[in-house]
N, C-alpha and C. Protein backbone atom coordinates (compact mmCIF):
# COMPACT_ATOMS: atom_id res chain seq x y z
N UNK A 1 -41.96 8.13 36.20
CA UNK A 1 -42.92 9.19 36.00
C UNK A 1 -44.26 8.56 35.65
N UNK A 2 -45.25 8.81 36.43
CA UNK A 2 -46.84 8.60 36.03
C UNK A 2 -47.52 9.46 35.42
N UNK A 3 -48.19 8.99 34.33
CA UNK A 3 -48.61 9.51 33.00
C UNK A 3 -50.21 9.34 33.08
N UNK A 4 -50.88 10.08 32.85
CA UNK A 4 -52.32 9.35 32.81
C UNK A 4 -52.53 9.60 31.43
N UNK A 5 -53.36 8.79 30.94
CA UNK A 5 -53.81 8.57 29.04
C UNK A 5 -55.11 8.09 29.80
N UNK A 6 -55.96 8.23 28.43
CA UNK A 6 -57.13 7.73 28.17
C UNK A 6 -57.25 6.44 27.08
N UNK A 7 -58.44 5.69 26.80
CA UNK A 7 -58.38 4.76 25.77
C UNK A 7 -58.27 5.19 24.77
N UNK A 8 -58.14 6.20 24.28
CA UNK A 8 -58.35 7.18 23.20
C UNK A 8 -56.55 7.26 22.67
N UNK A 9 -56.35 7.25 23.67
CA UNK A 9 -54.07 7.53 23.28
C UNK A 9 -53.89 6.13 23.42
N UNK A 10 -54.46 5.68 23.89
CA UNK A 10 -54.24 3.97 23.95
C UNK A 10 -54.59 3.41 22.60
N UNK A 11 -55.31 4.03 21.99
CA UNK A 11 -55.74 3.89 20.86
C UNK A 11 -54.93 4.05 19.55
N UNK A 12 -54.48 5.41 19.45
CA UNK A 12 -53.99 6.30 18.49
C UNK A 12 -52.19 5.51 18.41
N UNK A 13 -51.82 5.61 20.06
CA UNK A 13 -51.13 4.73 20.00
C UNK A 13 -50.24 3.69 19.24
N UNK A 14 -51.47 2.53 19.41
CA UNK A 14 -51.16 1.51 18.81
C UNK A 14 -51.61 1.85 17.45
N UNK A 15 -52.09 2.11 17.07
CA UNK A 15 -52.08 2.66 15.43
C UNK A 15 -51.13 2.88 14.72
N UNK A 16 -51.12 3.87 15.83
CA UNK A 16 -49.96 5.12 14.48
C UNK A 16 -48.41 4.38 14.66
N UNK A 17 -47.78 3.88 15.81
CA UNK A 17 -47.18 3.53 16.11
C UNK A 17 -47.04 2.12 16.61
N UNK A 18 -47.75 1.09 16.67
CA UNK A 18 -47.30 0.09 17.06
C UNK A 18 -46.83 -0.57 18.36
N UNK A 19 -47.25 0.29 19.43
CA UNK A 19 -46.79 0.02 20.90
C UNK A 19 -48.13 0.36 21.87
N UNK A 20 -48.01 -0.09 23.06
CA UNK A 20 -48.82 -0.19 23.87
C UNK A 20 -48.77 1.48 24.44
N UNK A 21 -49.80 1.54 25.05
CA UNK A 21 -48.95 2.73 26.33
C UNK A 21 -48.12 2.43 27.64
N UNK A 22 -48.65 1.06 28.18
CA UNK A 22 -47.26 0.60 29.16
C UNK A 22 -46.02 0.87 28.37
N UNK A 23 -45.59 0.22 26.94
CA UNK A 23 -44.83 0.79 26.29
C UNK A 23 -43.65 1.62 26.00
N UNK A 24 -44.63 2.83 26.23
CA UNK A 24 -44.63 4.36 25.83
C UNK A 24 -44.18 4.28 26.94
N UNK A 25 -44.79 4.19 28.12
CA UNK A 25 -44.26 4.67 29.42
C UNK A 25 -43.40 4.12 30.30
N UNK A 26 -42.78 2.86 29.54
CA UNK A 26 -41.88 2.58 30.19
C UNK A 26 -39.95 2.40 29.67
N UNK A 27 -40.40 3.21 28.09
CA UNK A 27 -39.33 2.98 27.88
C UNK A 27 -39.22 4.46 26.97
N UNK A 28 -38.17 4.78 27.44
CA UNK A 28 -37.78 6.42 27.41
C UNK A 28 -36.97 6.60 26.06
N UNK A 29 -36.35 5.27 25.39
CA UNK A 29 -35.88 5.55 23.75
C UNK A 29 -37.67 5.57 23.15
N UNK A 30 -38.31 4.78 23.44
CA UNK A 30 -39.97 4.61 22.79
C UNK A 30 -40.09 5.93 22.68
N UNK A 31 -40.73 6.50 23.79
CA UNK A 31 -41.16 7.82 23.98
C UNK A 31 -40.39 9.11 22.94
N UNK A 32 -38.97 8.50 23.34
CA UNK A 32 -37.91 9.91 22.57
C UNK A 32 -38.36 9.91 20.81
N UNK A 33 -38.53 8.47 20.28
CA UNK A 33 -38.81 8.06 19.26
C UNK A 33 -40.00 8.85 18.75
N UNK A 34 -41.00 8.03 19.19
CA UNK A 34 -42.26 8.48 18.65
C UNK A 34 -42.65 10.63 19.05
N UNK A 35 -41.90 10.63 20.11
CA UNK A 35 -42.27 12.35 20.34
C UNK A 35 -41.49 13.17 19.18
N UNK A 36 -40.02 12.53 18.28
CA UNK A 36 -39.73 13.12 17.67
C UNK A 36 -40.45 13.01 16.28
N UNK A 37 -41.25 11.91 16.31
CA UNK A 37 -41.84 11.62 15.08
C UNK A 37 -43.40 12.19 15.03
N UNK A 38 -43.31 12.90 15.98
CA UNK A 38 -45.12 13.64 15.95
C UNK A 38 -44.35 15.17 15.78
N UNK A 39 -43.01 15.36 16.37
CA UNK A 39 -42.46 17.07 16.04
C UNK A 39 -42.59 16.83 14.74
N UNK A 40 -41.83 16.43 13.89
CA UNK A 40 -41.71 15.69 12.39
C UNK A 40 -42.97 16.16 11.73
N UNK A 41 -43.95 15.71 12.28
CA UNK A 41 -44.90 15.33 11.48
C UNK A 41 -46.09 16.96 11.62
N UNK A 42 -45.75 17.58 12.84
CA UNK A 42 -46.06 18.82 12.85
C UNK A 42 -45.74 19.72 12.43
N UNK A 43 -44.56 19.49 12.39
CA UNK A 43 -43.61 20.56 11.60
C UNK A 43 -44.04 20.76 9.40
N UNK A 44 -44.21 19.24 9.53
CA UNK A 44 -44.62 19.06 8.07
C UNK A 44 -46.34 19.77 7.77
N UNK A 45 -46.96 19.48 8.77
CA UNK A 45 -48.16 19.91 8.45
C UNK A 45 -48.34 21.67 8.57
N UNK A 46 -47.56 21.99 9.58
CA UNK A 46 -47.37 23.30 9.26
C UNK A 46 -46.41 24.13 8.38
N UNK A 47 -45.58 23.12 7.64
CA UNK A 47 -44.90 23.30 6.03
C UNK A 47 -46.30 23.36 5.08
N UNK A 48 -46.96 22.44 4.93
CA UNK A 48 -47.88 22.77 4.36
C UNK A 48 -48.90 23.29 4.33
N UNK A 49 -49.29 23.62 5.35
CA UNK A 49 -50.50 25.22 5.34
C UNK A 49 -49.88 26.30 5.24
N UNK A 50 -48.97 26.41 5.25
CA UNK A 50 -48.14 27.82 4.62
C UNK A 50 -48.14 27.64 3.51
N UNK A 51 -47.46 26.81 2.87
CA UNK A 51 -47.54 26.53 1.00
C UNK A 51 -49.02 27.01 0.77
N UNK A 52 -50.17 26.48 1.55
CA UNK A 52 -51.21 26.81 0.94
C UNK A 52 -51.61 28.26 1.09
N UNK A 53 -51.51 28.57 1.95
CA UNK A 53 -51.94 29.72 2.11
C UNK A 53 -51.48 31.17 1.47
N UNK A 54 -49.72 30.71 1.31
CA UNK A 54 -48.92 31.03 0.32
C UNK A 54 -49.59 31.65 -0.97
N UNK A 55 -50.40 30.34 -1.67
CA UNK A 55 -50.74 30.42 -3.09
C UNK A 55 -52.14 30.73 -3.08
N UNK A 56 -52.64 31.07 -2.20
CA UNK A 56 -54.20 31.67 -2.06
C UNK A 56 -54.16 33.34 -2.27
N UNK A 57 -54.87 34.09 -3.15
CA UNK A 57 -54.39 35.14 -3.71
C UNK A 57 -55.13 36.20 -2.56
């Protein structure tokens, strides 16, 4: 499968995660990995704007 990214995900990428985007795109545990770890991490951030918004009167 061909993927197009910018330098920008090429970027964020290797940051947040530690891998290239050849990487990413060539290895389908990588991908499964890191896509479950951005659900994760969405899921948390929208745990917490509810808490907040929660306690806003």
């Amino acid at each position: 499968m061909q993927l197009s990214y910018t330098s920008e995900m090429e970027k964020g990428l290797q940051q947040r995660h530690g891998i290239s985007y050849a990487e990413y795109e060539s290895s389908l545990d990588k991908r499964l990995k890191i896509e479950q770890e951005r659900t994760n991490e969405h899921d948390a951030c929208n745990r917490l704007v509810q808490s907040i918004q929660s306690q806003t009167p």
